[in-house]
PDB file of N, CA and C in Angstrom:
ATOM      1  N   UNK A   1       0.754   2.422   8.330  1.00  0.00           N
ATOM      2  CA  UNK A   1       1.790   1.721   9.036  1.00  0.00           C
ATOM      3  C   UNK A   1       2.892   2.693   9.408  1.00  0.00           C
ATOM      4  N   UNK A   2       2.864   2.441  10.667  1.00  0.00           N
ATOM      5  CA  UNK A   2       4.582   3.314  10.799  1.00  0.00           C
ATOM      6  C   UNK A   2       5.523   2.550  11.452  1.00  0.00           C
ATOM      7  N   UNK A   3       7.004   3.295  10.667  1.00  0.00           N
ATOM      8  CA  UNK A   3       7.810   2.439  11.359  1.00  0.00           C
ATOM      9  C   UNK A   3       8.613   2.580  12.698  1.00  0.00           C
ATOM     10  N   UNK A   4       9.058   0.581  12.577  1.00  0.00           N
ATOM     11  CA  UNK A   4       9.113   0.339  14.509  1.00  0.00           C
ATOM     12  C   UNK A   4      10.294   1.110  14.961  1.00  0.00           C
ATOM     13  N   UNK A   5      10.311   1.229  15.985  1.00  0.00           N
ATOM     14  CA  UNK A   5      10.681   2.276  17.039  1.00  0.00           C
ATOM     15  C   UNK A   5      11.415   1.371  17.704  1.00  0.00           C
ATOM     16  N   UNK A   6      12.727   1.612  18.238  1.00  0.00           N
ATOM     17  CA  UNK A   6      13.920   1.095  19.224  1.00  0.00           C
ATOM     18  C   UNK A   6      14.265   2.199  19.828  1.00  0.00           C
ATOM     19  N   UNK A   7      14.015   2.195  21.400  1.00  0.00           N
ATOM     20  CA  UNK A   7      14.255   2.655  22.381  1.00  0.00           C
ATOM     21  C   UNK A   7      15.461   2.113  23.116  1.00  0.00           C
ATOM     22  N   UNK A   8      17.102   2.892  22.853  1.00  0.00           N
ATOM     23  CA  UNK A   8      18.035   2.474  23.517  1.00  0.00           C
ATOM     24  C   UNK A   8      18.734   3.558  24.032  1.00  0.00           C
ATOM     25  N   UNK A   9      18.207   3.342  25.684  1.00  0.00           N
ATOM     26  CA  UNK A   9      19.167   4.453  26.591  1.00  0.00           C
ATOM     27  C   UNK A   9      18.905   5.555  26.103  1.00  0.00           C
ATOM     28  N   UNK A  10      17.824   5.499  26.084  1.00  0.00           N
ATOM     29  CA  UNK A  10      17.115   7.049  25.929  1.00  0.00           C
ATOM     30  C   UNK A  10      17.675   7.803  24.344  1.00  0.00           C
ATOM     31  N   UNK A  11      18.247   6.400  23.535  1.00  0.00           N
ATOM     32  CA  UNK A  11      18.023   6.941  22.742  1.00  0.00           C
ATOM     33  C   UNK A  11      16.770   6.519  21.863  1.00  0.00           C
ATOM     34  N   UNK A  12      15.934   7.238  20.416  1.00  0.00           N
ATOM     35  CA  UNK A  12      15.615   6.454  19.697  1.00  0.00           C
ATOM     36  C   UNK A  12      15.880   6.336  18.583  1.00  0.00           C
ATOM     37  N   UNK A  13      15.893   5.500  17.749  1.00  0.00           N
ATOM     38  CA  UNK A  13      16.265   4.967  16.501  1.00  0.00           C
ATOM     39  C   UNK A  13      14.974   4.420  15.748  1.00  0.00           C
ATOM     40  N   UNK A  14      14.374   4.999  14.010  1.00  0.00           N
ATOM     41  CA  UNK A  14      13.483   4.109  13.856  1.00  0.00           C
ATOM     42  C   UNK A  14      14.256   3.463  12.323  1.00  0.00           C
ATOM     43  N   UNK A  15      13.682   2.488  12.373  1.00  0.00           N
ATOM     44  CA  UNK A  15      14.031   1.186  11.423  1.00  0.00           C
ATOM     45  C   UNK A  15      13.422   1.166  10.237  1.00  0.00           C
ATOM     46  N   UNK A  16      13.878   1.569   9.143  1.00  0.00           N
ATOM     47  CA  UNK A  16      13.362   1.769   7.908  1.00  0.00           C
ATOM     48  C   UNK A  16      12.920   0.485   7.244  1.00  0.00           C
ATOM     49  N   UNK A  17      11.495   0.666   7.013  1.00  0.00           N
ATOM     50  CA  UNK A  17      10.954  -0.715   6.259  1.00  0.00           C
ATOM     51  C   UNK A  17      10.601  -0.681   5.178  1.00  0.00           C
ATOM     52  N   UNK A  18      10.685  -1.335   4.341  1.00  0.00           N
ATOM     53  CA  UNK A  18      10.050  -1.158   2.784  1.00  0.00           C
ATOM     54  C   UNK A  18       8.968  -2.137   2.571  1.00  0.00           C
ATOM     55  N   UNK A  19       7.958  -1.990   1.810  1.00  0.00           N
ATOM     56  CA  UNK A  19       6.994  -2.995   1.390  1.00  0.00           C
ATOM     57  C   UNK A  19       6.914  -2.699  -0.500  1.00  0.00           C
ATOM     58  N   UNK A  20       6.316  -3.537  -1.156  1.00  0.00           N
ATOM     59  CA  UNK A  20       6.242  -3.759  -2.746  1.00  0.00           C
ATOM     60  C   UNK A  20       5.336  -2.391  -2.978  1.00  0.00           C
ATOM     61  N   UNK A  21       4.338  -2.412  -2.042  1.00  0.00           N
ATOM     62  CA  UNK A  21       3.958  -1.008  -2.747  1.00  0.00           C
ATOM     63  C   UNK A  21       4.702   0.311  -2.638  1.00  0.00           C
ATOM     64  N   UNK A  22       5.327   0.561  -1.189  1.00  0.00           N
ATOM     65  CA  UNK A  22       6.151   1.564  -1.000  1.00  0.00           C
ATOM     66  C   UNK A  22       7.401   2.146  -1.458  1.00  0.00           C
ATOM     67  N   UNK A  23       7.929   1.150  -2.295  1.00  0.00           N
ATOM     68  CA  UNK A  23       9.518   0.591  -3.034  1.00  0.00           C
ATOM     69  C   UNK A  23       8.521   1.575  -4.465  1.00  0.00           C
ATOM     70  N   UNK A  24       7.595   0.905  -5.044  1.00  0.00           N
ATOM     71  CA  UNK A  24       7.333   0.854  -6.551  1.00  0.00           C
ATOM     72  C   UNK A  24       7.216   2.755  -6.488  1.00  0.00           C
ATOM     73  N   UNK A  25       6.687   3.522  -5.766  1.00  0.00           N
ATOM     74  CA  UNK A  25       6.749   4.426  -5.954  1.00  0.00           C
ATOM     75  C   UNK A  25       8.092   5.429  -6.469  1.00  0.00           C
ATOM     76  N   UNK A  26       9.269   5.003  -6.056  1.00  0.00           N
ATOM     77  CA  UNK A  26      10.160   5.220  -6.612  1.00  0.00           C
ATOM     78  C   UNK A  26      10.786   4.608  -8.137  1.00  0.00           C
ATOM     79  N   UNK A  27      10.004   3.409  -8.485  1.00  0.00           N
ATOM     80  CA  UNK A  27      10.106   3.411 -10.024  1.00  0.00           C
ATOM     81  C   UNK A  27      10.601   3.953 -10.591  1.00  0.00           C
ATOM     82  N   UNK A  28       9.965   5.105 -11.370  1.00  0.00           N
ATOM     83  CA  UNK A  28      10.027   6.123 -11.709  1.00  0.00           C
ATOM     84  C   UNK A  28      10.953   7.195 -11.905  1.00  0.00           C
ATOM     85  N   UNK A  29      11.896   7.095 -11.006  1.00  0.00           N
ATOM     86  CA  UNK A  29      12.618   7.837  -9.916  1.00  0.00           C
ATOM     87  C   UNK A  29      13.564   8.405 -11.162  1.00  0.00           C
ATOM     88  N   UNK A  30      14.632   9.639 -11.456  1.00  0.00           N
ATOM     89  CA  UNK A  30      15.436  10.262 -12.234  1.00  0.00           C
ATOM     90  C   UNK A  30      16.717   8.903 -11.753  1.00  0.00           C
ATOM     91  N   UNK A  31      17.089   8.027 -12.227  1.00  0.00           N
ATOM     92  CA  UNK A  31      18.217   7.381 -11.544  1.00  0.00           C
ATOM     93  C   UNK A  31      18.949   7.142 -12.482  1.00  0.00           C
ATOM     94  N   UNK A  32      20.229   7.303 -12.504  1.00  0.00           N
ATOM     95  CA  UNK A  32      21.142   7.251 -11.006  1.00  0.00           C
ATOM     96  C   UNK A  32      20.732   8.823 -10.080  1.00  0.00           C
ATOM     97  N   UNK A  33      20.407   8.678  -9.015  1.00  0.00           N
ATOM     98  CA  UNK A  33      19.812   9.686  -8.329  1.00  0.00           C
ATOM     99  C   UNK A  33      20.884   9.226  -6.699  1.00  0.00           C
ATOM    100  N   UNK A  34      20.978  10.727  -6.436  1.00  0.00           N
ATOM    101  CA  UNK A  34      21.440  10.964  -4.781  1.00  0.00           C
ATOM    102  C   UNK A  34      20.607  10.670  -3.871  1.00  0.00           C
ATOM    103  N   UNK A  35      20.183  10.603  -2.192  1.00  0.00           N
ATOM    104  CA  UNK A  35      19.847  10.500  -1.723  1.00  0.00           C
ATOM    105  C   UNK A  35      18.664  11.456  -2.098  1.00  0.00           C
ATOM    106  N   UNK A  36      19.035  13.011  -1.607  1.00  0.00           N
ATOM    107  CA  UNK A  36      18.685  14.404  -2.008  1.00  0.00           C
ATOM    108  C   UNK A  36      17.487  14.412  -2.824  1.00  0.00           C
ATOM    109  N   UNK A  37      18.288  13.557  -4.071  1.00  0.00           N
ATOM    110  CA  UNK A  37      17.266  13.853  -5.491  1.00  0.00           C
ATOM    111  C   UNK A  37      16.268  12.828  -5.443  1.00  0.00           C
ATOM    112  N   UNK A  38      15.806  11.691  -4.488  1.00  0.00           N
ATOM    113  CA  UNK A  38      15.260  10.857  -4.390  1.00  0.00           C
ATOM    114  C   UNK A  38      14.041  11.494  -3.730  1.00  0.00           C
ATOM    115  N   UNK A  39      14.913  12.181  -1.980  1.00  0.00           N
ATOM    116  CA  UNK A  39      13.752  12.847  -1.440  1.00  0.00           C
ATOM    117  C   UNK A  39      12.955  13.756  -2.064  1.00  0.00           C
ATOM    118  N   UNK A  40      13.671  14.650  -2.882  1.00  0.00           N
ATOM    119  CA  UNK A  40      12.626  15.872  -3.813  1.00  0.00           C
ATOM    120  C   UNK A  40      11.712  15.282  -4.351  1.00  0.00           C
ATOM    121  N   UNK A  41      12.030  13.799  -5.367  1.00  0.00           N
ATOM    122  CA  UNK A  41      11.351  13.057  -6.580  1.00  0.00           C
ATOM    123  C   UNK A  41       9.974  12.769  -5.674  1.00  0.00           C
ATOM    124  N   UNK A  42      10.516  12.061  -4.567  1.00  0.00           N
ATOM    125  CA  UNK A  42       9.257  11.706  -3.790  1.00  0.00           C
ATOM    126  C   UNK A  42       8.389  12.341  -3.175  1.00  0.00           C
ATOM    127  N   UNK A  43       9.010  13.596  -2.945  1.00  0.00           N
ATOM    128  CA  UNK A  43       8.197  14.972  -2.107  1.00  0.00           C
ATOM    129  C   UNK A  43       6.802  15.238  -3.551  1.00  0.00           C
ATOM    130  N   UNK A  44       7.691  15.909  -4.358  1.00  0.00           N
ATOM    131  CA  UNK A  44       7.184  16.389  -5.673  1.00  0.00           C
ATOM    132  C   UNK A  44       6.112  15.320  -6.330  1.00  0.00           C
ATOM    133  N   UNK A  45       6.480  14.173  -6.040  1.00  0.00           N
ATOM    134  CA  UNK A  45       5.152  13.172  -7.000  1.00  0.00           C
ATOM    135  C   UNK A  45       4.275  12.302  -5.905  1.00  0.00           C
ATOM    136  N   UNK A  46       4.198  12.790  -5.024  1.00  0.00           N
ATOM    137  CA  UNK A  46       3.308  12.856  -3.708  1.00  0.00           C
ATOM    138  C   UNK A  46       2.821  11.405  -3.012  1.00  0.00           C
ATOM    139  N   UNK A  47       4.758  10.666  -3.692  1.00  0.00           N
ATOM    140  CA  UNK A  47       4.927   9.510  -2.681  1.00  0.00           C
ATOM    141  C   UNK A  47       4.227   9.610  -1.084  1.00  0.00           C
ATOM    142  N   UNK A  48       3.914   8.577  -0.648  1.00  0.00           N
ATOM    143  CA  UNK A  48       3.467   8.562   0.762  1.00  0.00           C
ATOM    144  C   UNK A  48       4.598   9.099   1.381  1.00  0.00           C
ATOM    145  N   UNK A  49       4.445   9.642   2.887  1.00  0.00           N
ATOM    146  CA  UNK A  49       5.217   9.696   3.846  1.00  0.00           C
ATOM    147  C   UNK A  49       6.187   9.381   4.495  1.00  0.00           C
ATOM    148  N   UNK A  50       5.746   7.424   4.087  1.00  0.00           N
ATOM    149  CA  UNK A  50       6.718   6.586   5.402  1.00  0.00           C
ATOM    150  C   UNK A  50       7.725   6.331   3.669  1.00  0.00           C
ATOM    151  N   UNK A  51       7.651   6.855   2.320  1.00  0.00           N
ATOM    152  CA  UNK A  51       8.641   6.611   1.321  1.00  0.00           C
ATOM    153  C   UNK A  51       9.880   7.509   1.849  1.00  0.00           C
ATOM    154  N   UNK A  52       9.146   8.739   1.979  1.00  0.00           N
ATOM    155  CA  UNK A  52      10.208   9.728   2.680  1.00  0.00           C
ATOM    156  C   UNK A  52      11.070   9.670   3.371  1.00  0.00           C
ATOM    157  N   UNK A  53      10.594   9.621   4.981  1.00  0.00           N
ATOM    158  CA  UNK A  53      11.169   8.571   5.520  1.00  0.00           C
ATOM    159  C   UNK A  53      11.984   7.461   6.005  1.00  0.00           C
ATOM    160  N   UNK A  54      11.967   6.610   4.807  1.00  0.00           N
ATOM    161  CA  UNK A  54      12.447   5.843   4.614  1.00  0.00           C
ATOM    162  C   UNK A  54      13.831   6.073   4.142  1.00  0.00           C
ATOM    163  N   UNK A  55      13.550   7.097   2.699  1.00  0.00           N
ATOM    164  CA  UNK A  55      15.013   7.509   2.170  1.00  0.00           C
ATOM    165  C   UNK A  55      15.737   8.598   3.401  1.00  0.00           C
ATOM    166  N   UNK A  56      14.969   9.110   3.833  1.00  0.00           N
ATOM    167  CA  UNK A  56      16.055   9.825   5.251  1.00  0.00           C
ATOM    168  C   UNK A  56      16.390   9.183   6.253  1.00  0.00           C
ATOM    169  N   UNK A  57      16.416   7.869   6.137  1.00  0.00           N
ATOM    170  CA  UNK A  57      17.118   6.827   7.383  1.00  0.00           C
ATOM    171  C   UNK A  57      18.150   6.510   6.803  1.00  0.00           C
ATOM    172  N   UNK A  58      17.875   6.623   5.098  1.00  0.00           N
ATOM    173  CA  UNK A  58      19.566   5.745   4.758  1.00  0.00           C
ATOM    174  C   UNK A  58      20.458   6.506   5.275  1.00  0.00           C
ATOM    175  N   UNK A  59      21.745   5.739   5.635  1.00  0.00           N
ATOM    176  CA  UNK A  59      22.812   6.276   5.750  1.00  0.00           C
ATOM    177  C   UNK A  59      23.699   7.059   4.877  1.00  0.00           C
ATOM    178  N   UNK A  60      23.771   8.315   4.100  1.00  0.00           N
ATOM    179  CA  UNK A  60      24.512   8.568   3.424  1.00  0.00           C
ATOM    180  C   UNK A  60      25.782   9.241   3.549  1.00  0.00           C
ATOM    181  N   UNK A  61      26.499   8.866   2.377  1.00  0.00           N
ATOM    182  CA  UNK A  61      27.750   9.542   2.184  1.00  0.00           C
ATOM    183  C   UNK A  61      27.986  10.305   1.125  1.00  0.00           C
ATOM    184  N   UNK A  62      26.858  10.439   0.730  1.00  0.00           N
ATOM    185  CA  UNK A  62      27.114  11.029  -0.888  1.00  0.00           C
ATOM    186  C   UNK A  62      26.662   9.715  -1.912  1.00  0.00           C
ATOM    187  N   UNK A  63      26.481   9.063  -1.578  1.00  0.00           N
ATOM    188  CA  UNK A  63      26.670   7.638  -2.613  1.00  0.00           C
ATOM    189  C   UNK A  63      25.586   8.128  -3.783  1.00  0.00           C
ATOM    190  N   UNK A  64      25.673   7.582  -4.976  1.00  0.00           N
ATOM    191  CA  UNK A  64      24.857   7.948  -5.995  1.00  0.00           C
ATOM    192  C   UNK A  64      24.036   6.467  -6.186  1.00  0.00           C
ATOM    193  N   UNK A  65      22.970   6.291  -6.336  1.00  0.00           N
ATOM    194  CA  UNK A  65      21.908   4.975  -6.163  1.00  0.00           C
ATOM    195  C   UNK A  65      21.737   4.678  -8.035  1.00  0.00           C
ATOM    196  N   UNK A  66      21.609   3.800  -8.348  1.00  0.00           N
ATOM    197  CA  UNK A  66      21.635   3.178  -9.588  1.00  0.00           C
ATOM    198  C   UNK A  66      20.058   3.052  -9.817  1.00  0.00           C
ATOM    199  N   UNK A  67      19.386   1.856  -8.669  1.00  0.00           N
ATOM    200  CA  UNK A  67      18.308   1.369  -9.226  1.00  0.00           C
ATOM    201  C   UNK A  67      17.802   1.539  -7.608  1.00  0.00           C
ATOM    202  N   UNK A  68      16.483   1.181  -7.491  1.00  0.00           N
ATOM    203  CA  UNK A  68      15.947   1.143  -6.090  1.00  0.00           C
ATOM    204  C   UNK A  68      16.399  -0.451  -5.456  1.00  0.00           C
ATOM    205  N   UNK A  69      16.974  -1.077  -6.187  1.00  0.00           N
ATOM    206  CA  UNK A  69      17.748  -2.579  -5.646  1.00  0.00           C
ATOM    207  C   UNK A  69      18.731  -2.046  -4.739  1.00  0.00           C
ATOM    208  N   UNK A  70      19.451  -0.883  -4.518  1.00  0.00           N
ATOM    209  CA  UNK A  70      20.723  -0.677  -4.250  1.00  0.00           C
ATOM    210  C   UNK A  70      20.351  -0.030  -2.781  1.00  0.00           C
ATOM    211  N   UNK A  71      18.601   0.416  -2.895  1.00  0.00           N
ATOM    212  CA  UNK A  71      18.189   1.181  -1.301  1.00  0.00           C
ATOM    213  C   UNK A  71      17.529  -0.127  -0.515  1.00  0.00           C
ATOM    214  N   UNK A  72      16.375  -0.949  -1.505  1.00  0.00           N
ATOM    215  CA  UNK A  72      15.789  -2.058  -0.646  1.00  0.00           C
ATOM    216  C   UNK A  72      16.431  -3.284  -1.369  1.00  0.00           C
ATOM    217  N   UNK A  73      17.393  -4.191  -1.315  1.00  0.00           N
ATOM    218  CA  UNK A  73      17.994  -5.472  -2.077  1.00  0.00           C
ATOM    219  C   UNK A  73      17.174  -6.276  -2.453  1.00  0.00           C
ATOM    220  N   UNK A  74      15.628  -5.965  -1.775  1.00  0.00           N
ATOM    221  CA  UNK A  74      14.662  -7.456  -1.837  1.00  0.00           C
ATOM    222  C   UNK A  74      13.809  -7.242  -3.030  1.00  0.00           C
ATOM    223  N   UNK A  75      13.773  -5.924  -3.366  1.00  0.00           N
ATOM    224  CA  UNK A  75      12.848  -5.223  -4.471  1.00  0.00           C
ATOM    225  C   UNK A  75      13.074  -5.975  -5.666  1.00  0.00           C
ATOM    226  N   UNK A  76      11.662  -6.757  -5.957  1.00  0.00           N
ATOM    227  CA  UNK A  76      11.286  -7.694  -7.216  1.00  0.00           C
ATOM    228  C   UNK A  76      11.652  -7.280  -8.348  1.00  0.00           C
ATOM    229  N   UNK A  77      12.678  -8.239  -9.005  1.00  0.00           N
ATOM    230  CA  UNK A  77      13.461  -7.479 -10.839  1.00  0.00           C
ATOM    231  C   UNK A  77      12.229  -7.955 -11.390  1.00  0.00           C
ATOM    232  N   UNK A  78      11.863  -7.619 -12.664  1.00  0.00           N
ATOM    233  CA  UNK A  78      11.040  -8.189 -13.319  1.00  0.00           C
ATOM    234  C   UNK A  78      11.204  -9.417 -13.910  1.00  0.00           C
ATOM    235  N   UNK A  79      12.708 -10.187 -13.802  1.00  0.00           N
ATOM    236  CA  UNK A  79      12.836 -11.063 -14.152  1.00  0.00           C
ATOM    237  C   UNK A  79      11.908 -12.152 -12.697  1.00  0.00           C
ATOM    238  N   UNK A  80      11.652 -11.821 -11.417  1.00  0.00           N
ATOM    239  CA  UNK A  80      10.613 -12.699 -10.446  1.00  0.00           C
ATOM    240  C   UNK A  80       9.681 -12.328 -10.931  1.00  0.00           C
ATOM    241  N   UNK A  81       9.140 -12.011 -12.077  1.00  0.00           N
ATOM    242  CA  UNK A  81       7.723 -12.081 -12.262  1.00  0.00           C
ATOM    243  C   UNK A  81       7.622 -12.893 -13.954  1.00  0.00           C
ATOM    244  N   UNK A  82       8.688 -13.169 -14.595  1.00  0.00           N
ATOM    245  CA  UNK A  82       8.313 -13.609 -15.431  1.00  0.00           C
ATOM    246  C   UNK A  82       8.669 -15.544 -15.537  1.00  0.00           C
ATOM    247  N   UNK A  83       7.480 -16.461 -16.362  1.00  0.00           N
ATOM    248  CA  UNK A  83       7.797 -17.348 -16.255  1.00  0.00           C
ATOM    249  C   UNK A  83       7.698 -18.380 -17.663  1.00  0.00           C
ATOM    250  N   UNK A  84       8.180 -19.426 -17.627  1.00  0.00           N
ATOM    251  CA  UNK A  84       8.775 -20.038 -18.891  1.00  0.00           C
ATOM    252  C   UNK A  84       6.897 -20.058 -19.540  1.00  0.00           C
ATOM    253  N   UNK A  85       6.304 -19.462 -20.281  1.00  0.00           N
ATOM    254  CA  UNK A  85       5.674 -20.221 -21.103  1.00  0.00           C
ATOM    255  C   UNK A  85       4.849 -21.138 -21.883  1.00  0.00           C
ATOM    256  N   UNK A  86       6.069 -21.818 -21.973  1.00  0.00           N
ATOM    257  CA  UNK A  86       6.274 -23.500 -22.355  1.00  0.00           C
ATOM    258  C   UNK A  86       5.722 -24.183 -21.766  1.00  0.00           C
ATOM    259  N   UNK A  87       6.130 -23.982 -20.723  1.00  0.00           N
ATOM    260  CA  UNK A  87       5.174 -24.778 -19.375  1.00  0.00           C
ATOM    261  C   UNK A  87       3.399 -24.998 -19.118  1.00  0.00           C
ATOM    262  N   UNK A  88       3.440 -23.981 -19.759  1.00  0.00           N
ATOM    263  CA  UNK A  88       1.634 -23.897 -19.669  1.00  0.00           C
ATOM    264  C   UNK A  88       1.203 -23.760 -20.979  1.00  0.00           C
TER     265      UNK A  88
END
């Protein structure tokens, strides 16, 4: 998959997408981690491509990242995977 492409006035812009498998690769990740130290982590443990990518679209300022919630917001806590129990 690669990501979509916006063509405006000759400029282009591409649109960073995340999916559950592409997110989980950063797991792992040394965090709290920089942009920087994200791209190395992912270079070095031979994340896919479009992970790469992805972290070089964010916008940075320096910001220091906590968890991978803070790059994709939608990225599943483990609390959406766990369930009462009781119930079953």
């Amino acid at each position: 998959m690669q990501p979509k492409t916006i063509k405006l006035k000759n400029q282009t812009t591409n649109i960073m997408y995340w999916t559950l498998e592409l997110a989980s690769k950063l797991e792992d990740a040394p965090w709290p981690a920089t942009k920087e130290e994200l791209i190395d982590y992912a270079t070095r443990s031979g994340a896919p491509l479009e992970v790469i990518e992805n972290l070089e679209e964010i916008e940075d300022e320096g910001d220091i990242y906590e968890s991978i919630e803070e790059i994709w917001p939608d990225y599943p806590s483990k609390e959406d995977f766990l369930w009462d129990e009781e119930e079953y």
